[in-house]
Protein backbone atom coordinates (compact mmCIF):
# COMPACT_ATOMS: atom_id res chain seq x y z
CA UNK A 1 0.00 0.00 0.00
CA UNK A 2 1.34 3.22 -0.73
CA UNK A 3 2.40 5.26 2.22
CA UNK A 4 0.87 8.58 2.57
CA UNK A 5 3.11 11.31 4.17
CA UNK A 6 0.39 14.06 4.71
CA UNK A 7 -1.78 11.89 6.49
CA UNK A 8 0.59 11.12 8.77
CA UNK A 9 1.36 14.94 9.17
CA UNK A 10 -2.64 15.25 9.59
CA UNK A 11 -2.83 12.55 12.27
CA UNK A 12 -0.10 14.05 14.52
CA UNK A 13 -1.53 17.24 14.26
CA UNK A 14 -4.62 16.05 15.40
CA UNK A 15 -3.28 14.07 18.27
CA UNK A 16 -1.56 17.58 19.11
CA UNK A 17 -5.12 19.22 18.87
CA UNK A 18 -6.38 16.59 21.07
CA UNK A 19 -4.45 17.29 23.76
CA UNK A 20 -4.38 20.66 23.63
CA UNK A 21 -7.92 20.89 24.14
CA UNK A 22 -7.66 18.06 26.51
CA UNK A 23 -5.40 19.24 29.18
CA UNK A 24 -6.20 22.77 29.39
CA UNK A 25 -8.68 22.35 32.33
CA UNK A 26 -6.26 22.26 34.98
CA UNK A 27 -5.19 26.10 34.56
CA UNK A 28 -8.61 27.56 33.98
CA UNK A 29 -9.94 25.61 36.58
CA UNK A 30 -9.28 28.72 39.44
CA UNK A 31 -10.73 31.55 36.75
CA UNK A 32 -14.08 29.47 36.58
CA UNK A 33 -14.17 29.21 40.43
CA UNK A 34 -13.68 32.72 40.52
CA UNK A 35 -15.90 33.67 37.54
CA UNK A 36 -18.80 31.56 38.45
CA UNK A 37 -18.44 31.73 42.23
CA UNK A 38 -18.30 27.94 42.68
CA UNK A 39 -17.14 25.74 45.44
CA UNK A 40 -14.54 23.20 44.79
CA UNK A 41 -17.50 20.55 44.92
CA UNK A 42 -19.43 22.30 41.56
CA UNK A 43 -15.86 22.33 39.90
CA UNK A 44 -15.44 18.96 40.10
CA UNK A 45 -18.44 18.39 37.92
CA UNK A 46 -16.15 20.36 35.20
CA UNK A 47 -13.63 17.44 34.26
CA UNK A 48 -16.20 15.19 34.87
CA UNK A 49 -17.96 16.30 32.09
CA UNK A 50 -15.34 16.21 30.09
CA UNK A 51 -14.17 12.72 30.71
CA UNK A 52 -17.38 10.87 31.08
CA UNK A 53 -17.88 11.03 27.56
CA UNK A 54 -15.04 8.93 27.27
CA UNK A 55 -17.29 6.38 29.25
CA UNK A 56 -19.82 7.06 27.09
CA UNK A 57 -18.34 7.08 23.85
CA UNK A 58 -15.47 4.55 23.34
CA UNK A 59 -16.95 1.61 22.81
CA UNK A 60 -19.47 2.97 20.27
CA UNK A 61 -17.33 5.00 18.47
CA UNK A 62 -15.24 2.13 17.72
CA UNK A 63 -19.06 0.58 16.08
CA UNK A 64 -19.34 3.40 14.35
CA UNK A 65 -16.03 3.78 12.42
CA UNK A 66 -16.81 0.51 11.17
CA UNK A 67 -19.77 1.59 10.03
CA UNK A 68 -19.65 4.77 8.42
CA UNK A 69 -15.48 5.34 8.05
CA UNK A 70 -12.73 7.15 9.09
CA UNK A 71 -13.36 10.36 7.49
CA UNK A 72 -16.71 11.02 8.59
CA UNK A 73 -16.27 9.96 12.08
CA UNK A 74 -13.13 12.82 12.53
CA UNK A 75 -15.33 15.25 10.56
CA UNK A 76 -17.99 14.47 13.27
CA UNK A 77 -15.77 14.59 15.82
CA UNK A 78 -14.27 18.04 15.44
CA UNK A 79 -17.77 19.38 14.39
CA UNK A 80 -18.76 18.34 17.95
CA UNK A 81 -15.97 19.98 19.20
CA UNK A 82 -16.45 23.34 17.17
CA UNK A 83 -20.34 23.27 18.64
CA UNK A 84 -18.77 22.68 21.96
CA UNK A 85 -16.51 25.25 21.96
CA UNK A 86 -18.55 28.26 20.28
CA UNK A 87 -21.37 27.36 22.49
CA UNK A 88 -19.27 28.21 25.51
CA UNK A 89 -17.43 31.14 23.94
CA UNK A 90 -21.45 32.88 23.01
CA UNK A 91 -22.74 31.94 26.48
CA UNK A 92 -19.89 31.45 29.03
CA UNK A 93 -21.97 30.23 32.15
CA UNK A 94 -21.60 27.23 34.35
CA UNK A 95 -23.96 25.17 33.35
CA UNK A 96 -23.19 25.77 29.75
CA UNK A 97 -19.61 24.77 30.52
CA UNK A 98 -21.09 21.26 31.49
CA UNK A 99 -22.87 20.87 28.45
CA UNK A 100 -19.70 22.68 26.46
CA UNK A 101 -16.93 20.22 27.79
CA UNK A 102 -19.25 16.74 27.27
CA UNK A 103 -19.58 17.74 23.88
CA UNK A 104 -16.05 18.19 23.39
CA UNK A 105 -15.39 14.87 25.09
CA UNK A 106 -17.16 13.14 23.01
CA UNK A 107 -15.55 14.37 19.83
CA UNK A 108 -12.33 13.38 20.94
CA UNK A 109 -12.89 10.16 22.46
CA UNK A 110 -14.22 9.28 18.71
CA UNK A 111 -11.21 11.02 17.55
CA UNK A 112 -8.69 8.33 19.69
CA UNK A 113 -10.65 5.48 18.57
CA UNK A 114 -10.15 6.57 14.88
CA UNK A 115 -5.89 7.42 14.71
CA UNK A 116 -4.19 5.00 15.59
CA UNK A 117 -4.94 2.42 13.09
CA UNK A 118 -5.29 5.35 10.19
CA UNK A 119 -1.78 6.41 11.41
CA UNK A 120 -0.91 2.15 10.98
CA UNK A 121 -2.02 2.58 7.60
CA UNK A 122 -0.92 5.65 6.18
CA UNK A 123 2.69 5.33 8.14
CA UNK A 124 3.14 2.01 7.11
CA UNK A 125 3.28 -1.08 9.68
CA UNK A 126 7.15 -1.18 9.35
CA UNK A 127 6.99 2.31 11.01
CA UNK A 128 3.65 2.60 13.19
CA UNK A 129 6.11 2.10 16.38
CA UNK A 130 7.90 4.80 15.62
CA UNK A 131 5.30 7.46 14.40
CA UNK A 132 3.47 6.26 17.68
CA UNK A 133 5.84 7.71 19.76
CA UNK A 134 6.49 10.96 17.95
CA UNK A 135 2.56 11.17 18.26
CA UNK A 136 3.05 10.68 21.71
CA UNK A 137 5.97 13.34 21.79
CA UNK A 138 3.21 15.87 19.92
CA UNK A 139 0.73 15.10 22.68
CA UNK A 140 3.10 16.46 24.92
CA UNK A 141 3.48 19.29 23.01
CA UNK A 142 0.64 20.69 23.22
CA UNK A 143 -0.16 19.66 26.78
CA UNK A 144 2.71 21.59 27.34
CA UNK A 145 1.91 24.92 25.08
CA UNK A 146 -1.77 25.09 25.67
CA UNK A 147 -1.56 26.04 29.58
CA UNK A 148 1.21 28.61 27.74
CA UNK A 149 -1.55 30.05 25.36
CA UNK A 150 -3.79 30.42 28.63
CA UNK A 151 -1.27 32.47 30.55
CA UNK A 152 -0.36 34.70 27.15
CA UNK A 153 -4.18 35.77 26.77
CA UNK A 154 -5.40 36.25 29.89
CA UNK A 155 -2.24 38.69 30.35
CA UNK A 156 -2.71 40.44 26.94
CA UNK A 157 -6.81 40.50 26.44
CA UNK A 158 -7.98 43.62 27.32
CA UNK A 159 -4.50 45.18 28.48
CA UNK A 160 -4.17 48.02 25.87
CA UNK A 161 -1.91 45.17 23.83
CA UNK A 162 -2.14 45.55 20.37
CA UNK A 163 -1.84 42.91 17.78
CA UNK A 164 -4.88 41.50 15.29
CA UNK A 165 -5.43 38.35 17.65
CA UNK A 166 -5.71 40.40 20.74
CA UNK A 167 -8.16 43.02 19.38
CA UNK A 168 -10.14 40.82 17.80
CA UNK A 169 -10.88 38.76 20.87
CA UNK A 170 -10.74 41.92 23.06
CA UNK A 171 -14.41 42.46 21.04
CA UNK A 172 -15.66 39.32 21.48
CA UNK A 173 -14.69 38.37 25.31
CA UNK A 174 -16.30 40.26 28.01
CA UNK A 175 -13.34 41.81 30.12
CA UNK A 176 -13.94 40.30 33.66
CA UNK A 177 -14.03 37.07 31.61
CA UNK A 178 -10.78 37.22 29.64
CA UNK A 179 -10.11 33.06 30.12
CA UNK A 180 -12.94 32.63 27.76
CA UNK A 181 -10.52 33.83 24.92
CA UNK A 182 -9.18 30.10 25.03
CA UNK A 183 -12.80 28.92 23.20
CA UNK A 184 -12.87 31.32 21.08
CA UNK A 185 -9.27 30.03 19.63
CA UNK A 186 -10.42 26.46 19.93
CA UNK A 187 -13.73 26.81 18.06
CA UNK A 188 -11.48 28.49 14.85
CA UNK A 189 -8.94 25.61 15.84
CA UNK A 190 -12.04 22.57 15.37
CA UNK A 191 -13.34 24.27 12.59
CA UNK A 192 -10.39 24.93 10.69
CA UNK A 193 -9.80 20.66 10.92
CA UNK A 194 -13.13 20.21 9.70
CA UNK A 195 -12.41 21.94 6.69
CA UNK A 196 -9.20 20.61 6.13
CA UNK A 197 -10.21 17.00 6.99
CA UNK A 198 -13.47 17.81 4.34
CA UNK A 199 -10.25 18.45 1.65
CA UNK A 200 -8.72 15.01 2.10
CA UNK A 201 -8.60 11.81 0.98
CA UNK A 202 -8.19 8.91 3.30
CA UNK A 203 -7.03 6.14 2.92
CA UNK A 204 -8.93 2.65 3.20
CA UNK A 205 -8.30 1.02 6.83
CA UNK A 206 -8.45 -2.69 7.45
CA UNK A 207 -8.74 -2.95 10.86
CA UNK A 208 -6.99 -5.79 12.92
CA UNK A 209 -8.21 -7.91 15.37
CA UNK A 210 -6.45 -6.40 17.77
CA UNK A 211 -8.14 -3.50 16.37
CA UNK A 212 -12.06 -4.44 16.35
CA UNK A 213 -14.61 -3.76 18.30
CA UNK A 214 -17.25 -6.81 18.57
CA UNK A 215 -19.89 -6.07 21.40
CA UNK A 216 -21.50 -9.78 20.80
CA UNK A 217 -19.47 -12.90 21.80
CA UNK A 218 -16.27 -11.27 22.52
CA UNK A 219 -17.53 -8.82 25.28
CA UNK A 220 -19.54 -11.42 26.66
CA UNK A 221 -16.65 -13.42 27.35
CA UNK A 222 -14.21 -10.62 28.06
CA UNK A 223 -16.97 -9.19 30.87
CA UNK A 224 -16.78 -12.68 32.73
CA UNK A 225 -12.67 -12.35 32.81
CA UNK A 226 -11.64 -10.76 36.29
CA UNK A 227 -8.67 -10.38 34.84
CA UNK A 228 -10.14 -7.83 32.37
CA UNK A 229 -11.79 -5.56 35.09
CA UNK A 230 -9.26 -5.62 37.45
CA UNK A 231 -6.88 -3.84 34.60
CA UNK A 232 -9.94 -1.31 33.48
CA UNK A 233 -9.71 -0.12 37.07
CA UNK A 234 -5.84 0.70 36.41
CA UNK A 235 -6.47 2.58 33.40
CA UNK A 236 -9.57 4.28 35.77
CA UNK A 237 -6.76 4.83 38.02
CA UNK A 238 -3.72 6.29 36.54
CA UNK A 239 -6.36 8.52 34.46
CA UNK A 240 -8.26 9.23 37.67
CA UNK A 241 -4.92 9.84 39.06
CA UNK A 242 -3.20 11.90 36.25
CA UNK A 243 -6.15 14.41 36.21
CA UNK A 244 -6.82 14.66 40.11
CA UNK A 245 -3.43 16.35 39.68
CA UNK A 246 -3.37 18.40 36.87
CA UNK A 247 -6.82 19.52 37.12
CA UNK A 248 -6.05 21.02 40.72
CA UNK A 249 -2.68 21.92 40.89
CA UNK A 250 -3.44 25.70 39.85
CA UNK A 251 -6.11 25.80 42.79
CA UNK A 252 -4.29 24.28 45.45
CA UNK A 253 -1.28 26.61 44.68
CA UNK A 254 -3.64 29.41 44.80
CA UNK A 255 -4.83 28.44 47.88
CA UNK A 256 -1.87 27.74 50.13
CA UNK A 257 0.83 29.29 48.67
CA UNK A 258 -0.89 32.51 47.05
CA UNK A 259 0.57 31.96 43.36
CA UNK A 260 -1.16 33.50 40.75
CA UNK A 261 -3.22 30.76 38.56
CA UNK A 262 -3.08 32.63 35.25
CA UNK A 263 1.10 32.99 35.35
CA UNK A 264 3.16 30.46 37.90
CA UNK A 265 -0.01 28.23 38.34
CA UNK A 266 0.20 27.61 34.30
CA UNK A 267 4.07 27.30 34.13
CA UNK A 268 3.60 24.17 37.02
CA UNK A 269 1.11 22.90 34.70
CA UNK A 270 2.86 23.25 31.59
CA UNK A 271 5.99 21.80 33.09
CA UNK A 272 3.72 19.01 34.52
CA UNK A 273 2.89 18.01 31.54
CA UNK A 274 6.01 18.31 29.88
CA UNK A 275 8.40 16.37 32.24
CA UNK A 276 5.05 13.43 31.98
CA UNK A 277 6.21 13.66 28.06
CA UNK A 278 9.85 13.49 28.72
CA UNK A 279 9.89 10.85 30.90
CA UNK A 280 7.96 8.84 28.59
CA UNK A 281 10.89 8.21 26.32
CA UNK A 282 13.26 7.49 29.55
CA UNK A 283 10.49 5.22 30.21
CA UNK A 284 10.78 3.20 26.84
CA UNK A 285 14.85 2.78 27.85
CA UNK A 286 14.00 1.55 30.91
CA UNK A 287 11.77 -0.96 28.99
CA UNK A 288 14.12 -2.17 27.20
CA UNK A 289 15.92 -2.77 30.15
CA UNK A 290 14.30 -4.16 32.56
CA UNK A 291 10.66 -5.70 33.33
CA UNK A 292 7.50 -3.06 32.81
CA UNK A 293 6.31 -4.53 36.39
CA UNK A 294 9.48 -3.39 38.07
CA UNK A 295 9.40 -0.47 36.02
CA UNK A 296 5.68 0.65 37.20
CA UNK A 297 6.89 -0.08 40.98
CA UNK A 298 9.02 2.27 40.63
CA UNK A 299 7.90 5.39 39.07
CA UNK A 300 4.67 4.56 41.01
CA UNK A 301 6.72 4.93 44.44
CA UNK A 302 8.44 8.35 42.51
CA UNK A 303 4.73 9.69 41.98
CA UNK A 304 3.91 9.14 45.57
CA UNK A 305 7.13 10.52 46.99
CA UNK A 306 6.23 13.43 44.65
CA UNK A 307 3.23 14.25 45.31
CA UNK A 308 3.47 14.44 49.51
CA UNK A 309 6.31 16.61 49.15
CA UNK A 310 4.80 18.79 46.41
CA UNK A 311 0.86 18.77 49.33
CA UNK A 312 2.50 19.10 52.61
CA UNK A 313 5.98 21.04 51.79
CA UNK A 314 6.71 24.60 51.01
CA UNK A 315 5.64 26.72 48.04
CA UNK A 316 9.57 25.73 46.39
CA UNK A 317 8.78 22.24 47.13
CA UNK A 318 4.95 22.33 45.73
CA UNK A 319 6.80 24.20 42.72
CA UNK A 320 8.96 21.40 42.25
CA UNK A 321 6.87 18.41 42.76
CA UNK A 322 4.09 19.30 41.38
CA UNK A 323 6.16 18.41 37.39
CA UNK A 324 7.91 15.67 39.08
CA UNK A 325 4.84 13.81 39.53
CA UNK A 326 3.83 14.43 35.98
CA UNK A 327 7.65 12.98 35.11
CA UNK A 328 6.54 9.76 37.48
CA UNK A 329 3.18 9.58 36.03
CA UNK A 330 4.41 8.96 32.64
CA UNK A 331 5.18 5.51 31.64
CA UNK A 332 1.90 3.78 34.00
CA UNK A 333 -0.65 4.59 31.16
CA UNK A 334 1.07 2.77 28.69
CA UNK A 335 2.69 -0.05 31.17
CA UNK A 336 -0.82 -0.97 32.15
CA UNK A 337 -2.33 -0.96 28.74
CA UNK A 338 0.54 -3.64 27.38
CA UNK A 339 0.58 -5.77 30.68
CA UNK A 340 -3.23 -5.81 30.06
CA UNK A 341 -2.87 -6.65 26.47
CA UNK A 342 -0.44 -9.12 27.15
CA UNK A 343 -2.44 -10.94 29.80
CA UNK A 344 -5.18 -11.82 28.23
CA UNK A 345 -5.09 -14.58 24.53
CA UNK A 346 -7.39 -13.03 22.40
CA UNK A 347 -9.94 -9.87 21.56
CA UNK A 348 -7.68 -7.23 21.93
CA UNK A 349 -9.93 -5.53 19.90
CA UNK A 350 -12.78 -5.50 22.29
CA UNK A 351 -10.70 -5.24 25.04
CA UNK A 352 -8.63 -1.99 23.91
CA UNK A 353 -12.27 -0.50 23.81
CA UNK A 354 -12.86 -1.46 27.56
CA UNK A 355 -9.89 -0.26 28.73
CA UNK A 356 -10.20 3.11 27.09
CA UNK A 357 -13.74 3.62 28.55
CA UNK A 358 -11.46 3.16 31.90
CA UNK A 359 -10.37 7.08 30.48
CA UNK A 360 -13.58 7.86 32.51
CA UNK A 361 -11.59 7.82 35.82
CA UNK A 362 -10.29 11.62 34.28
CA UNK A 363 -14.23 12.02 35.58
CA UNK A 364 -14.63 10.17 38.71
CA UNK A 365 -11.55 11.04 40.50
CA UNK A 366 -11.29 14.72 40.12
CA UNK A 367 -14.75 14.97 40.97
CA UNK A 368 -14.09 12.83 43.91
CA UNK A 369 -11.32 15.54 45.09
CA UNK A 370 -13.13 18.66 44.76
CA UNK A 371 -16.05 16.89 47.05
CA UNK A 372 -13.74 16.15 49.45
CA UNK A 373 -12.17 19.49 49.31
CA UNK A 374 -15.16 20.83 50.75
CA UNK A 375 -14.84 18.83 53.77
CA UNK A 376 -11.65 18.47 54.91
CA UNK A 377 -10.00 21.06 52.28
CA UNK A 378 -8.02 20.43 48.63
CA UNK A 379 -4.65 19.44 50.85
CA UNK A 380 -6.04 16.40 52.27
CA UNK A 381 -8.74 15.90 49.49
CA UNK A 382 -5.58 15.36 47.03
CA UNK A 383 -4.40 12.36 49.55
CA UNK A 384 -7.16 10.67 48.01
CA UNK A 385 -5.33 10.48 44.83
CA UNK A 386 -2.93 7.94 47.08
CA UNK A 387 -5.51 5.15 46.85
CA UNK A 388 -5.77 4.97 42.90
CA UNK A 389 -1.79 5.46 43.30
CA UNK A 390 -1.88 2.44 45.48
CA UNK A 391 -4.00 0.63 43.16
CA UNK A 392 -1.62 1.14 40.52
CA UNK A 393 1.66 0.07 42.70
CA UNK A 394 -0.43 -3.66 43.38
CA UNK A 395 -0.66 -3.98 39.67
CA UNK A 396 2.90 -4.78 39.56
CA UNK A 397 2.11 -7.31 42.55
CA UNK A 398 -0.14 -9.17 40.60
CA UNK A 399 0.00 -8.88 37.21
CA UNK A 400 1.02 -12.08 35.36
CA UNK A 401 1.17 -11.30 31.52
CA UNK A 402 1.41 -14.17 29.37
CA UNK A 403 4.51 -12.55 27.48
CA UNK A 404 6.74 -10.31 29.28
CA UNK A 405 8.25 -7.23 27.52
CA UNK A 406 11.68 -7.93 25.52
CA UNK A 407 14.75 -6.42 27.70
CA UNK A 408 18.29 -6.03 26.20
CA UNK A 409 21.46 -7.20 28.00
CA UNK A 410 23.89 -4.31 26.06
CA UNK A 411 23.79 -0.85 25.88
CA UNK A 412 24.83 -1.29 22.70
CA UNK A 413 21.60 -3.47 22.53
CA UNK A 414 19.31 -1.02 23.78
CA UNK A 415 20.16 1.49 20.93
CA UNK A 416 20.24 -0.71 18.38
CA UNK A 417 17.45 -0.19 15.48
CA UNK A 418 15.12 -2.79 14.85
């Protein structure tokens, strides 16, 4: 088949849009507090209604690829997430941002059902491991720029800056709500892929087996498998886990340490997420190296060491380990999907879709936290995020793939190209 080299470019660009749309909760999170006058328990409701569509939505979008096609699925995808967006940037209001951030949720949960195996086909299968983790190393990107973007426009909206971007949304965002600049630039962002997406020709996908969804026989069976739920709860986990931080690190700084959400709060979430994209690639030497279990121990133990320090030390500490837990955080997502994978014979398909409806932990948990925060306030809520951390740290107990990962015994190995 031939190999198509502006799909490719597409596909990592929209993995980049995904995330930065994704992960730009966490430093907004404080100006929607503030602009809304909500308690930590209503703002918990805002990533949950982001991340139950994932809940909602894996499993059938994975039907409905199938059905209708690539194409039409990532059209309808970012057309959901245009409609998402606009509506919040017209009518910025709580309740509106509930409706605005499920909408977007669901367009991108159908967008990660759709990528991968388009970037299989139009990369070519010879290369899909390594244009996975560039995509990877664009997700990161953008987790790491959007929070950037946030800090750049709430400073410069209405500030007597000049520039066309600036005075344009200086018109169309009211000034004691300058955050909601952010949808305005997403809804051009969606709608801009739309149009491109509307321009191109895809390529025809034959999915895998690994790759298809079959909610018959194969769920059936899979749902009678312990084995199965106990590793959707450690995808619920490290998701749960992964946005219990990021989604309240700008608040919590705010809160005990007086830093100033739209500037330093955004920098700790920015680095966050970039030190959770560097160590992913430390994380695939370490791979090679030695067994994922062992590996997962012990960036597990990192995260927890992390996170106390950055909760009960001082502001230099919560500075410091706020990103360090992000760097800890980042090979247990894909550890836990491969152990799963490799622990169970057959329907990888089916279960790839049940795991990835475990993304609705991104709901639970920070919802979980901001309840909790109420009671006992967000410095002991965020202990909470110990127990899914704990849960995560047993996996490597008990997990008992059927093929463990491939380790070198040369450095020389371990750089080698395959």
């Amino acid at each position: 088949m031939q190999r198509n080299s502006f799909i490719v470019v597409l596909i990592l660009l929209i993995f980049f849009v995904i995330s930065f749309l994704t992960n730009i909760l966490g430093p907004i999170i404080p100006d929607i507090v503030k602009s809304f006058d909500l308690s930590l328990g209503l703002a918990g409701f805002l990533p949950f209604a982001f991340f139950v569509a994932y809940g909602v939505m894996s499993i059938p979008a994975g039907l409905m690829v199938e059905k209708y096609g690539e194409k039409r699925i990532l059209i309808a995808a970012f057309v959901l997430a245009f409609l998402g967006a606009q509506l919040f940037a017209l009518v910025p209001g709580f309740s509106i941002a509930l409706l605005s951030l499920f909408l977007i949720g669901i367009g991108m949960a159908m967008l990660q059902v759709v990528i991968n195996p388009l970037l299989r086909v139009a990369g070519g299968e010879e290369k899909f491991a390594f244009f996975s983790v560039l995509a990877q190393l664009f997700f990161g990107a953008a987790s790491f720029l959007s929070p950037l973007l946030y800090s750049y426009l709430v400073v410069n909206v209405h500030s007597g800056s000049s520039g066309f971007l600036i005075e344009t949304l200086n018109s169309l965002v009211p000034e004691n709500l300058k955050w909601v600049s952010l949808y305005w630039v997403f809804a051009v962002i969606a709608l801009l892929m739309v149009l491109v997406i509307a321009l191109v020709r895809f390529p025809k996908v034959e999915l895998r087996e690994d790759e298809r969804m079959d909610v018959g026989n194969s769920f059936g069976e899979l749902s009678r498998n312990r084995t199965v739920w106990l590793f959707f709860l450690g995808i619920f986990a490290y998701v749960g886990t992964e946005q219990g931080i990021a989604n309240w690190i700008s608040q919590f700084l705010q809160t005990y340490h007086g830093v100033d959400p739209a500037t330093t709060g955004a920098s700790v979430i920015s680095y966050f997420w970039g030190l959770l994209t560097i160590g992913c690639f430390l994380g695939l030497a370490l791979l090679k190296l030695m067994d994922s279990r062992k590996v997962l121990a012990f960036f597990t133990c990192g995260a927890i060491v992390a996170l106390l320090t950055a909760l009960f030390g001082s502001k230099e500490l919560a500075l410091l380990g706020f990103p360090l837990a992000g760097f800890f955080a980042s090979v247990m997502y894909s550890v836990i999907f491969s152990l799963a994978l490799n622990s169970v014979p057959k329907h990888h398909g089916t279960f790839s879709g049940i795991l990835c409806a475990g993304i609705s932990g991104g709901a639970v948990v920070p919802l979980i936290v901001g309840g909790l925060g109420e009671l006992v306030g967000l410095r002991l809520a965020m202990v909470f995020l110990l127990i899914p951390l704990g849960y995560i740290f047993s996996i490597s107990i008990w997990a008992k793939p059927l093929v463990n990962n491939e380790t070198v015994t040369s450095v020389k190995e371990l750089f080698k190209l395959s």
